[in-house]
N, C-alpha and C. Protein backbone atom coordinates (compact mmCIF):
# COMPACT_ATOMS: atom_id res chain seq x y z
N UNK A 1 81.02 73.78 98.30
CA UNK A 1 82.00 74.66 98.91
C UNK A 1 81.34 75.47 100.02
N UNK A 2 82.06 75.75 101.22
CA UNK A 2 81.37 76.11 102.25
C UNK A 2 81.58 77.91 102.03
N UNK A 3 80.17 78.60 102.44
CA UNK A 3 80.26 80.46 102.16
C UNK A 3 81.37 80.96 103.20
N UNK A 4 82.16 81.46 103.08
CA UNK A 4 82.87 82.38 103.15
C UNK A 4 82.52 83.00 104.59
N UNK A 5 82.17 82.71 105.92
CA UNK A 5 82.39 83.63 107.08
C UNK A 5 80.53 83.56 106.87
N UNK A 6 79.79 82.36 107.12
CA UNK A 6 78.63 82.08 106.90
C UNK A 6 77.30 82.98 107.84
N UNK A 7 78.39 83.12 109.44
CA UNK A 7 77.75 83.96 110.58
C UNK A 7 77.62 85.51 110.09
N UNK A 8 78.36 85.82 109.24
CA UNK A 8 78.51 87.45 109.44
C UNK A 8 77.44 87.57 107.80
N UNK A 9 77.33 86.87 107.02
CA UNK A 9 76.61 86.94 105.78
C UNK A 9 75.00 86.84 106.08
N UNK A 10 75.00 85.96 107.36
CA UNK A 10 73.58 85.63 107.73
C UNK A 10 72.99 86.69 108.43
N UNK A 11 73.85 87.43 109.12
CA UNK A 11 73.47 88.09 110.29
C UNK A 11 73.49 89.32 109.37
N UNK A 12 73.62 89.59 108.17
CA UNK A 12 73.88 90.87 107.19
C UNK A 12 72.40 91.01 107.00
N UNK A 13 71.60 89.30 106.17
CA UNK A 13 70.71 88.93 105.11
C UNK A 13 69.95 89.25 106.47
N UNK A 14 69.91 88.73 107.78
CA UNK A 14 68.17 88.48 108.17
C UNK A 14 68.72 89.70 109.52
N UNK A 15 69.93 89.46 110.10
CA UNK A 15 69.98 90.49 111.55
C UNK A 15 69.61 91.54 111.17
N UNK A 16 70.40 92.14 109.97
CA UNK A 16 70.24 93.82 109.76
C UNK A 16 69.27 94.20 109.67
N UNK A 17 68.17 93.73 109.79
CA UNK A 17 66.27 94.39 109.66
C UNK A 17 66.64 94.61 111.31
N UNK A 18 66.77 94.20 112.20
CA UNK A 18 66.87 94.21 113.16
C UNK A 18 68.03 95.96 113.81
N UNK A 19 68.14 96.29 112.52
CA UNK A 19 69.61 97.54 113.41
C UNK A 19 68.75 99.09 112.61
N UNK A 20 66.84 98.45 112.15
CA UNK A 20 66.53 99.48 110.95
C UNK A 20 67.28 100.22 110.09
N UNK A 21 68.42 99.60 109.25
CA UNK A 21 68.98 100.18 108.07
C UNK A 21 68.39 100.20 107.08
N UNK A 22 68.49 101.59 106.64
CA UNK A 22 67.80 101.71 105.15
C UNK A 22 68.20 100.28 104.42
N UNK A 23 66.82 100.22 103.79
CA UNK A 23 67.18 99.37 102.59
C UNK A 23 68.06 99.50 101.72
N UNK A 24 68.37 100.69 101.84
CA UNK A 24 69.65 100.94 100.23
C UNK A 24 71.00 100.75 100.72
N UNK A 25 71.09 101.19 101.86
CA UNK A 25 72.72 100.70 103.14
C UNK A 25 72.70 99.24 103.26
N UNK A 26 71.93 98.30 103.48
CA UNK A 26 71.92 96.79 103.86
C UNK A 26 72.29 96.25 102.14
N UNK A 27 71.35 97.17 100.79
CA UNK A 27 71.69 96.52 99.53
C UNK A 27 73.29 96.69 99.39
N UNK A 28 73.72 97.81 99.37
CA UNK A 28 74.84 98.23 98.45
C UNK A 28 76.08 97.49 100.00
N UNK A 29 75.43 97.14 101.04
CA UNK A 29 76.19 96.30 101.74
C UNK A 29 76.66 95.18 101.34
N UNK A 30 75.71 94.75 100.87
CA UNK A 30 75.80 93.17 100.74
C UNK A 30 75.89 93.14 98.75
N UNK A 31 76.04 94.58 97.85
CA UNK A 31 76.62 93.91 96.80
C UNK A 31 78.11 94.25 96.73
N UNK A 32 78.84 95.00 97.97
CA UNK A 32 79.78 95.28 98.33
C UNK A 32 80.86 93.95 98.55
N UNK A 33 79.84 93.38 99.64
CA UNK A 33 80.35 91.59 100.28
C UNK A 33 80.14 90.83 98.57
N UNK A 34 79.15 90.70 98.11
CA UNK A 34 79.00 89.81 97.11
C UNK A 34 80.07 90.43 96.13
N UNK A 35 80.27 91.55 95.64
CA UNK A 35 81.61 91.73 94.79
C UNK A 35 82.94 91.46 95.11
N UNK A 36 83.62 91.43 96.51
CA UNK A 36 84.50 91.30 97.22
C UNK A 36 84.84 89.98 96.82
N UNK A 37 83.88 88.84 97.35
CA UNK A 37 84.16 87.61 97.52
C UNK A 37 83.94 86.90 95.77
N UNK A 38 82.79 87.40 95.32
CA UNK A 38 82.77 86.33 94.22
C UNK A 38 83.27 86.95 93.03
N UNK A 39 83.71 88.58 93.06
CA UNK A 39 83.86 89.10 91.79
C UNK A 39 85.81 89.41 91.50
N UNK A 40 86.34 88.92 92.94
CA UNK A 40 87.78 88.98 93.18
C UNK A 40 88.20 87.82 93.29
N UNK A 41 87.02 86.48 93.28
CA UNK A 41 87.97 85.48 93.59
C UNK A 41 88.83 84.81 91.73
N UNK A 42 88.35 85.53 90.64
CA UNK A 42 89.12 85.09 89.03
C UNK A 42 90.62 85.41 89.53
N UNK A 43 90.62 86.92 90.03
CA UNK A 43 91.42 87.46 89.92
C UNK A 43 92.94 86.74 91.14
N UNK A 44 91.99 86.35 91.95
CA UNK A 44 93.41 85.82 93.36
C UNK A 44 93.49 84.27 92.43
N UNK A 45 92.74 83.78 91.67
CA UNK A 45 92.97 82.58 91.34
C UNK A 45 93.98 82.52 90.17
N UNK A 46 93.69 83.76 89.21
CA UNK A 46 95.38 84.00 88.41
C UNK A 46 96.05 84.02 88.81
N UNK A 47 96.30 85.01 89.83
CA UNK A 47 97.83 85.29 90.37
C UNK A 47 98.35 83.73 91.41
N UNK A 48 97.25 83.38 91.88
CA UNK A 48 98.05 82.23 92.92
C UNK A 48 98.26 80.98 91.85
N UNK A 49 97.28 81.02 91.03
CA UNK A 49 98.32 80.08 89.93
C UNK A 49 99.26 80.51 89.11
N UNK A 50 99.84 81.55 88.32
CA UNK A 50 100.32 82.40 88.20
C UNK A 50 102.15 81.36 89.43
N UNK A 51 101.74 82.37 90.15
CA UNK A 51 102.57 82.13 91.39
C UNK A 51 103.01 80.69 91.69
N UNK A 52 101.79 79.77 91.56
CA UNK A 52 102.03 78.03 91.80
C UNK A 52 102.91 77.67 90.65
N UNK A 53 102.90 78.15 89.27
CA UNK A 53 103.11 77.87 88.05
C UNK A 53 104.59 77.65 88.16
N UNK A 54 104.98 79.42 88.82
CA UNK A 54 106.89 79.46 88.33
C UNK A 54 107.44 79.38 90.11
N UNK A 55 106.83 79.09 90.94
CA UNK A 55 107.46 78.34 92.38
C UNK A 55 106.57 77.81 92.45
N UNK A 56 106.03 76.89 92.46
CA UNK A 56 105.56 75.65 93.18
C UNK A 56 103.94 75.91 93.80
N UNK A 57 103.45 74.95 94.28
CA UNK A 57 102.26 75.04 94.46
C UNK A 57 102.60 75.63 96.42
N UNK A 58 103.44 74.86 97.07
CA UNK A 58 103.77 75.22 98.67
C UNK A 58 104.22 76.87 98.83
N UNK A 59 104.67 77.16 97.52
CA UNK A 59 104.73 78.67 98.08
C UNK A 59 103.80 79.62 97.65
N UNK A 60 102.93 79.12 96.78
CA UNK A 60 101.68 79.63 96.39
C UNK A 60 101.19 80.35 97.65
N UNK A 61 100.93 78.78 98.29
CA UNK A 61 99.95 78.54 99.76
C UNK A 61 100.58 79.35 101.03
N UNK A 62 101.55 79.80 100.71
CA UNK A 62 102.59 80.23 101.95
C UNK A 62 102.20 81.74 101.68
N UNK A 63 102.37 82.07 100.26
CA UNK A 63 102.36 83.30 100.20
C UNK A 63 100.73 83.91 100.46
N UNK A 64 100.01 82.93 100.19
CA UNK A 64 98.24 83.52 100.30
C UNK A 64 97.94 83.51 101.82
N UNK A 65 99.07 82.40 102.84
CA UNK A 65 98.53 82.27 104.19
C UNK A 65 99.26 83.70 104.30
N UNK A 66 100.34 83.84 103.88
CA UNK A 66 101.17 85.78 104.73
C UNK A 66 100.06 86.50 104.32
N UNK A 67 99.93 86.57 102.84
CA UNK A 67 98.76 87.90 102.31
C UNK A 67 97.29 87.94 103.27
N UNK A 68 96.71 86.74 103.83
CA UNK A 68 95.56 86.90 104.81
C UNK A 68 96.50 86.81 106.23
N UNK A 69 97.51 86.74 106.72
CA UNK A 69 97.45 87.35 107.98
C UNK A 69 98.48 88.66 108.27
N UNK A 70 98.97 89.34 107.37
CA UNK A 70 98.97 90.29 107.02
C UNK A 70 97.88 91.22 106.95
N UNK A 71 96.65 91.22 106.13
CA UNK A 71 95.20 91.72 106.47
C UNK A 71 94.58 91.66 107.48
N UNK A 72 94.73 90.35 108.38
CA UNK A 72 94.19 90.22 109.45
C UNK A 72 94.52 90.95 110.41
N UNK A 73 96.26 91.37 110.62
CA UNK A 73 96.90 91.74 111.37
C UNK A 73 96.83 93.99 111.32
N UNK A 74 96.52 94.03 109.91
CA UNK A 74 96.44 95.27 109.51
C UNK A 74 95.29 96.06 110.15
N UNK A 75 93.89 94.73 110.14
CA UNK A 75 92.78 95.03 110.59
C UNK A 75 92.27 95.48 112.06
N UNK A 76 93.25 93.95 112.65
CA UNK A 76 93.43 94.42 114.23
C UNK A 76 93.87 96.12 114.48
N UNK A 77 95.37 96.52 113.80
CA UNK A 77 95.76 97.51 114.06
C UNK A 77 95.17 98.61 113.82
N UNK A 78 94.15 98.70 112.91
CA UNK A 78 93.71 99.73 112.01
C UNK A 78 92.28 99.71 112.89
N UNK A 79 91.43 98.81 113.08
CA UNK A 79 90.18 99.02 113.85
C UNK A 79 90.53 97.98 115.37
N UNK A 80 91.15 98.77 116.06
CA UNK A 80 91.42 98.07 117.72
C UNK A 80 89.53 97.40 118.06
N UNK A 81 88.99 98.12 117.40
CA UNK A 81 87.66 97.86 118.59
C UNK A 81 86.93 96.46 117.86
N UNK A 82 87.43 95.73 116.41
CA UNK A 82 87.16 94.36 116.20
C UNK A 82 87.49 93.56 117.32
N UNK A 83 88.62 93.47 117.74
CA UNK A 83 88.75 92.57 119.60
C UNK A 83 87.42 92.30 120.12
N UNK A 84 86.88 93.68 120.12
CA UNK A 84 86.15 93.60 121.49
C UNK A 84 84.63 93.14 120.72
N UNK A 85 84.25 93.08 119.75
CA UNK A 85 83.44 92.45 118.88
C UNK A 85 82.95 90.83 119.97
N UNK A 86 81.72 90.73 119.67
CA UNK A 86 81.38 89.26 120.45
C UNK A 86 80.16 89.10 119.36
């Protein structure tokens, strides 16, 4: 299975020596990312089966594509200056 946004995990593990962050800001960074992704994914996997179970598996998928661009869209609005990110 491919990681999850592989550029921004790499650039966490080896760039961030590079921005001198405390060691304890780069840890509790990255067990922040590591709880996010691997300690929430039981939980989206109930509910979207859950969800696949009593409508179907297509609205499962419909409803998880709104719920991430919904976030996506929240994110834009909420931090304008991700855009300008390169």
């Amino acid at each position: 299975m491919r990681e999850p946004l592989p550029e921004v995990t790499s650039y966490l593990r080896l760039g961030g020596r590079e921005w001198n962050w405390p060691t304890a800001l780069r840890r509790r960074v990255m067990s922040a990312y590591v709880w996010a992704v691997v300690g929430m994914a039981p939980a989206g996997s109930l509910l979207f089966g859950l969800l696949a179970e009593r409508w179907g598996a297509p609205a499962a998928i419909l409803s998880g594509a709104l719920v991430c661009a919904v976030g996506a869209g929240t994110m834009l609005v909420v931090f304008p200056q991700v855009r300008r990110m390169e």
